[in-house]
C-alpha atoms as a PDB file:
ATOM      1  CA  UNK A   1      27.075  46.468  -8.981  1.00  0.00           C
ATOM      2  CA  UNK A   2      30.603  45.943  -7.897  1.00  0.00           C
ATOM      3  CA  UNK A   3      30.055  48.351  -4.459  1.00  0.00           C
ATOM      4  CA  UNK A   4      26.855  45.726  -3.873  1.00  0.00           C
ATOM      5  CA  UNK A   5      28.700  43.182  -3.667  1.00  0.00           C
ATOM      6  CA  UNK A   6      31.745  44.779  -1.722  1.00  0.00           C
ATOM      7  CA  UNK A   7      29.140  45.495   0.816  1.00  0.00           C
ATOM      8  CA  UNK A   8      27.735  42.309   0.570  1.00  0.00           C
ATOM      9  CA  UNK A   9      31.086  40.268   1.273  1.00  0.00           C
ATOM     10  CA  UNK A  10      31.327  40.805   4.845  1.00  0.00           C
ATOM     11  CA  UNK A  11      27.889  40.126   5.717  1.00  0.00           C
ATOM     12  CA  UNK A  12      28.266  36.091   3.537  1.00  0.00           C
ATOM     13  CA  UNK A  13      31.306  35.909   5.187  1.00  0.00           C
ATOM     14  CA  UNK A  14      29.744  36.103   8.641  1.00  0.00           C
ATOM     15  CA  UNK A  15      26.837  34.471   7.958  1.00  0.00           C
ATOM     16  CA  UNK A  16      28.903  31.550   7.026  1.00  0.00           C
ATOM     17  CA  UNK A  17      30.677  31.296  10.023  1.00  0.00           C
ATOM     18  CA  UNK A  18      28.463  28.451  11.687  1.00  0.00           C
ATOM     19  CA  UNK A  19      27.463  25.990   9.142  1.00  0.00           C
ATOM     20  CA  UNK A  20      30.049  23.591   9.769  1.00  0.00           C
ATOM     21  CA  UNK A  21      28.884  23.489  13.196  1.00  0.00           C
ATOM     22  CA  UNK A  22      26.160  20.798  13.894  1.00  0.00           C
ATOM     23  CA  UNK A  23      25.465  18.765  16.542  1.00  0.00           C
ATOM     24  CA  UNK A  24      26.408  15.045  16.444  1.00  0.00           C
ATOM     25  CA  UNK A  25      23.414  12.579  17.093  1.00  0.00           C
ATOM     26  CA  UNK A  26      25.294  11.079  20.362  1.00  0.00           C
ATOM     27  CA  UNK A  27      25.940  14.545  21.531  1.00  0.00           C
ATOM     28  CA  UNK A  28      22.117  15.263  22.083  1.00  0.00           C
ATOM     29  CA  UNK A  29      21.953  13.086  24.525  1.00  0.00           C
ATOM     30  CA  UNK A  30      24.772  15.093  26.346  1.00  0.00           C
ATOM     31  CA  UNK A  31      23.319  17.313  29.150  1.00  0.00           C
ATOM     32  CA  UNK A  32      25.123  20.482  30.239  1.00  0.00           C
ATOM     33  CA  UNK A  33      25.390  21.542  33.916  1.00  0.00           C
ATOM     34  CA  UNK A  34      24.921  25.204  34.048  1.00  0.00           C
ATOM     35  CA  UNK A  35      24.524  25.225  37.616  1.00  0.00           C
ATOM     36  CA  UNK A  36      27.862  23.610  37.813  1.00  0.00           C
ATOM     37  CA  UNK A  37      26.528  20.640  40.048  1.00  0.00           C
ATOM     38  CA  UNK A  38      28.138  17.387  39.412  1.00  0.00           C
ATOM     39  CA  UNK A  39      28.223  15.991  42.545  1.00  0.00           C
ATOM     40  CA  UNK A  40      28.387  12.482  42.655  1.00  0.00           C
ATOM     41  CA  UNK A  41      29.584  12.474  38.649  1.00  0.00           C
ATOM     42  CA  UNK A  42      32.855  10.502  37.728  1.00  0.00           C
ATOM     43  CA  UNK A  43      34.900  13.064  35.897  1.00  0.00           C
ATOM     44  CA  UNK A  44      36.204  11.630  32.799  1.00  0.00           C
ATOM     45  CA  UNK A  45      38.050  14.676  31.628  1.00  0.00           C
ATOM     46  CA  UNK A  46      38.553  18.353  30.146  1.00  0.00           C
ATOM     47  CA  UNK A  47      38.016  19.265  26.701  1.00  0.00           C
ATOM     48  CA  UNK A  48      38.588  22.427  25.383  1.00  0.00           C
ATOM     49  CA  UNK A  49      37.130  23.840  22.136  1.00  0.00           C
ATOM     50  CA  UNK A  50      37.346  26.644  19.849  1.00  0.00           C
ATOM     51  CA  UNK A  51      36.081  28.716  17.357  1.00  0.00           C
ATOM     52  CA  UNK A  52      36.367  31.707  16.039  1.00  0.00           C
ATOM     53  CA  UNK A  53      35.266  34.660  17.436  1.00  0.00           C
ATOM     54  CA  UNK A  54      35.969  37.655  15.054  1.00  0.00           C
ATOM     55  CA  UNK A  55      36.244  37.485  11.386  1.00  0.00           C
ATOM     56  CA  UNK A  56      38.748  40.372  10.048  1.00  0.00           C
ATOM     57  CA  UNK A  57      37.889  43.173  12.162  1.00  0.00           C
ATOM     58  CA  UNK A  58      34.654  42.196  12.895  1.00  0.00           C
ATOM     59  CA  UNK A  59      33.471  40.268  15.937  1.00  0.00           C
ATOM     60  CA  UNK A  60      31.113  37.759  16.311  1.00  0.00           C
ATOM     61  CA  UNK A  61      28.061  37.556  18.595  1.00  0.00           C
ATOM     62  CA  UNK A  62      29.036  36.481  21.725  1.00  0.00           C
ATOM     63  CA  UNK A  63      25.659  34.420  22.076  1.00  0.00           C
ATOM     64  CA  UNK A  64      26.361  32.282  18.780  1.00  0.00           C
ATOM     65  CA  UNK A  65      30.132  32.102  19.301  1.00  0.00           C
ATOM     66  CA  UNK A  66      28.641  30.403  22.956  1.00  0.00           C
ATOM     67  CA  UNK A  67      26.133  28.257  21.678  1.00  0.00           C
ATOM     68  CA  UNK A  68      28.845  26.953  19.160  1.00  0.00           C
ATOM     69  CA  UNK A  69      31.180  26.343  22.002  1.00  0.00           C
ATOM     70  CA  UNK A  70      29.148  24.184  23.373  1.00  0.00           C
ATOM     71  CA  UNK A  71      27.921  22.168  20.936  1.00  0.00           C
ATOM     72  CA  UNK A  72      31.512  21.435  20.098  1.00  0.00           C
ATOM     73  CA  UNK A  73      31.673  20.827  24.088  1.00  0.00           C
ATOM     74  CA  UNK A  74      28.843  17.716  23.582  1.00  0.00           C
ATOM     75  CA  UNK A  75      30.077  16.248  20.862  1.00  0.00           C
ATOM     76  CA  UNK A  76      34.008  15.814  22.118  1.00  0.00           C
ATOM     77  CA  UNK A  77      31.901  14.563  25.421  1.00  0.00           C
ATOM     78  CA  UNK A  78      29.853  11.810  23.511  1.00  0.00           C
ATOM     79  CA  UNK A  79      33.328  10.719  21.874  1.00  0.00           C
ATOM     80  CA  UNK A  80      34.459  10.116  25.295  1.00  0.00           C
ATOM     81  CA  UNK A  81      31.578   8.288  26.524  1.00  0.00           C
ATOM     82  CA  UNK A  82      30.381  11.190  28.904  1.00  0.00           C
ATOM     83  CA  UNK A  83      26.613  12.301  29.790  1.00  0.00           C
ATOM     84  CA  UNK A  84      27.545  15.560  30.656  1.00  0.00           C
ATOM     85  CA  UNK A  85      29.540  18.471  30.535  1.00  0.00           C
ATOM     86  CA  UNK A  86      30.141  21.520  32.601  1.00  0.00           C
ATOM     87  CA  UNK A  87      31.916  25.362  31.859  1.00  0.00           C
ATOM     88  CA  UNK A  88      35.108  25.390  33.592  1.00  0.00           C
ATOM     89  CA  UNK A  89      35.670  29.237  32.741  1.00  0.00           C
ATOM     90  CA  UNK A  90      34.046  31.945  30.244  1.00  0.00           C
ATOM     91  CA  UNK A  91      35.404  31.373  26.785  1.00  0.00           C
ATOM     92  CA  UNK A  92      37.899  34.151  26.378  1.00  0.00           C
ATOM     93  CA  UNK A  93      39.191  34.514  22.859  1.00  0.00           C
ATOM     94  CA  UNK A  94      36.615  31.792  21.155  1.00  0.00           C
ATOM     95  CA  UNK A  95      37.937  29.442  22.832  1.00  0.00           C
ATOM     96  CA  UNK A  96      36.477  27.341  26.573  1.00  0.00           C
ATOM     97  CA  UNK A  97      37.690  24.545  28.962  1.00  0.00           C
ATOM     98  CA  UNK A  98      34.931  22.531  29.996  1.00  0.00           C
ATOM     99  CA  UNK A  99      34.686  19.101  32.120  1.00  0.00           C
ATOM    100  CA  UNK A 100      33.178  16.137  30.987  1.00  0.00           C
ATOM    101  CA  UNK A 101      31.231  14.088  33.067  1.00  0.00           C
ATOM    102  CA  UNK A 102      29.612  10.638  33.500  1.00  0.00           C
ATOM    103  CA  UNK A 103      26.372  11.131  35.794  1.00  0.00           C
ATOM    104  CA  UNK A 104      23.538   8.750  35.142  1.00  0.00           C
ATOM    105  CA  UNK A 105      20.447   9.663  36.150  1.00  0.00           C
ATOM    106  CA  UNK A 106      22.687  12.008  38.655  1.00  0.00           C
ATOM    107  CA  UNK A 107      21.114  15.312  37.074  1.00  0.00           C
ATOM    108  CA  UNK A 108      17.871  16.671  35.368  1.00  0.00           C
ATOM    109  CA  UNK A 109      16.650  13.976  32.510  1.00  0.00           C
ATOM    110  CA  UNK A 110      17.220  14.913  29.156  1.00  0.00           C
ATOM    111  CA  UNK A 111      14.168  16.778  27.287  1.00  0.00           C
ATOM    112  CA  UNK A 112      12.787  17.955  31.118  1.00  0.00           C
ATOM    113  CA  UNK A 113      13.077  21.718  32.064  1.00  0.00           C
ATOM    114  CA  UNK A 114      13.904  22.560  35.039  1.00  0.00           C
ATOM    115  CA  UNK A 115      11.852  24.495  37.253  1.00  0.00           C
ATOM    116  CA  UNK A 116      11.881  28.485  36.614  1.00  0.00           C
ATOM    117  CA  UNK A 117      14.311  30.240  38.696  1.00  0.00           C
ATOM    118  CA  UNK A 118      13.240  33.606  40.014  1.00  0.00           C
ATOM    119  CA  UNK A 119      15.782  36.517  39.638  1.00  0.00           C
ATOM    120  CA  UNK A 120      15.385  40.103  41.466  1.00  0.00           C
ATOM    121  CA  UNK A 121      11.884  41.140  41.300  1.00  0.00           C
ATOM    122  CA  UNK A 122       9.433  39.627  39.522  1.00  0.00           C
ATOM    123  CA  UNK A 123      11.277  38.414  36.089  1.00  0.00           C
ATOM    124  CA  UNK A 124      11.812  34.717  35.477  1.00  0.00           C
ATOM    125  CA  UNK A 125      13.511  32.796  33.589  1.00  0.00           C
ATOM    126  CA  UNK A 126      13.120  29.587  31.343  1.00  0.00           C
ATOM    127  CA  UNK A 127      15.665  27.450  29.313  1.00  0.00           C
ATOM    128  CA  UNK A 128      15.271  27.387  26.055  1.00  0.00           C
ATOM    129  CA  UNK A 129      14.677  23.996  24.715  1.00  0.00           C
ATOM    130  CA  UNK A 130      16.633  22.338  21.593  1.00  0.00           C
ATOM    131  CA  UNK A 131      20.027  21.341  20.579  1.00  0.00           C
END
């Protein structure tokens, strides 16, 4: 019983990582710029957010440590009145600068997918919608 739950520590402990990580209602309205286009977008500032990215000696997925990083990201952006945000470097260490933008109607509508972007050969790809 006792080994159980020894082995069974880690994996709660990691799995508990993200709940205190949720998206704030004025943050889904919040788009992100991926292609890093903000052209005619009043920059209103940087914001850089954090989490962790190992716990002990054991690291994280890079993909939820990401999407974490950004949804921190859009919610410091809708406290600061901005429509849209933008990487300003690869998080490094859990944490990630990015810009915050106000755009308008500068950039794709909220909700609407883009169109699919082709890569090398026949393979394309598709964002994935939510949150």
């Amino acid at each position: 019983m006792r080994k159980t739950l020894l082995l069974l520590a880690p994996v709660l402990l990691l799995s508990a990582c993200s709940w205190g990580i949720t998206m704030d209602p004025a943050a889904r309205n919040v788009r992100t710029a991926w292609n890093g286009d903000v052209s005619g977008c009043r920059e209103l500032g940087k914001v850089t957010v954090s989490v962790m990215d190992h716990v002990g000696p054991v690291d994280r997925n890079n993909i939820t440590v990401s999407d974490e990083l950004e949804v921190l990201a859009r919610n410091q952006a809708a406290e600061m009145h901005a429509d849209t945000i933008k990487p300003l470097a690869n998080p490094v260490g859990g944490s990630q600068p990015w810009g915050a933008y106000q755009c308008g109607s500068h950039l794709v509508t909220p909700g609407a997918a883009p169109a699919a972007t082709s890569t090398a050969g026949s393979a394309k790809t598709f964002p994935i919608k939510g949150g």
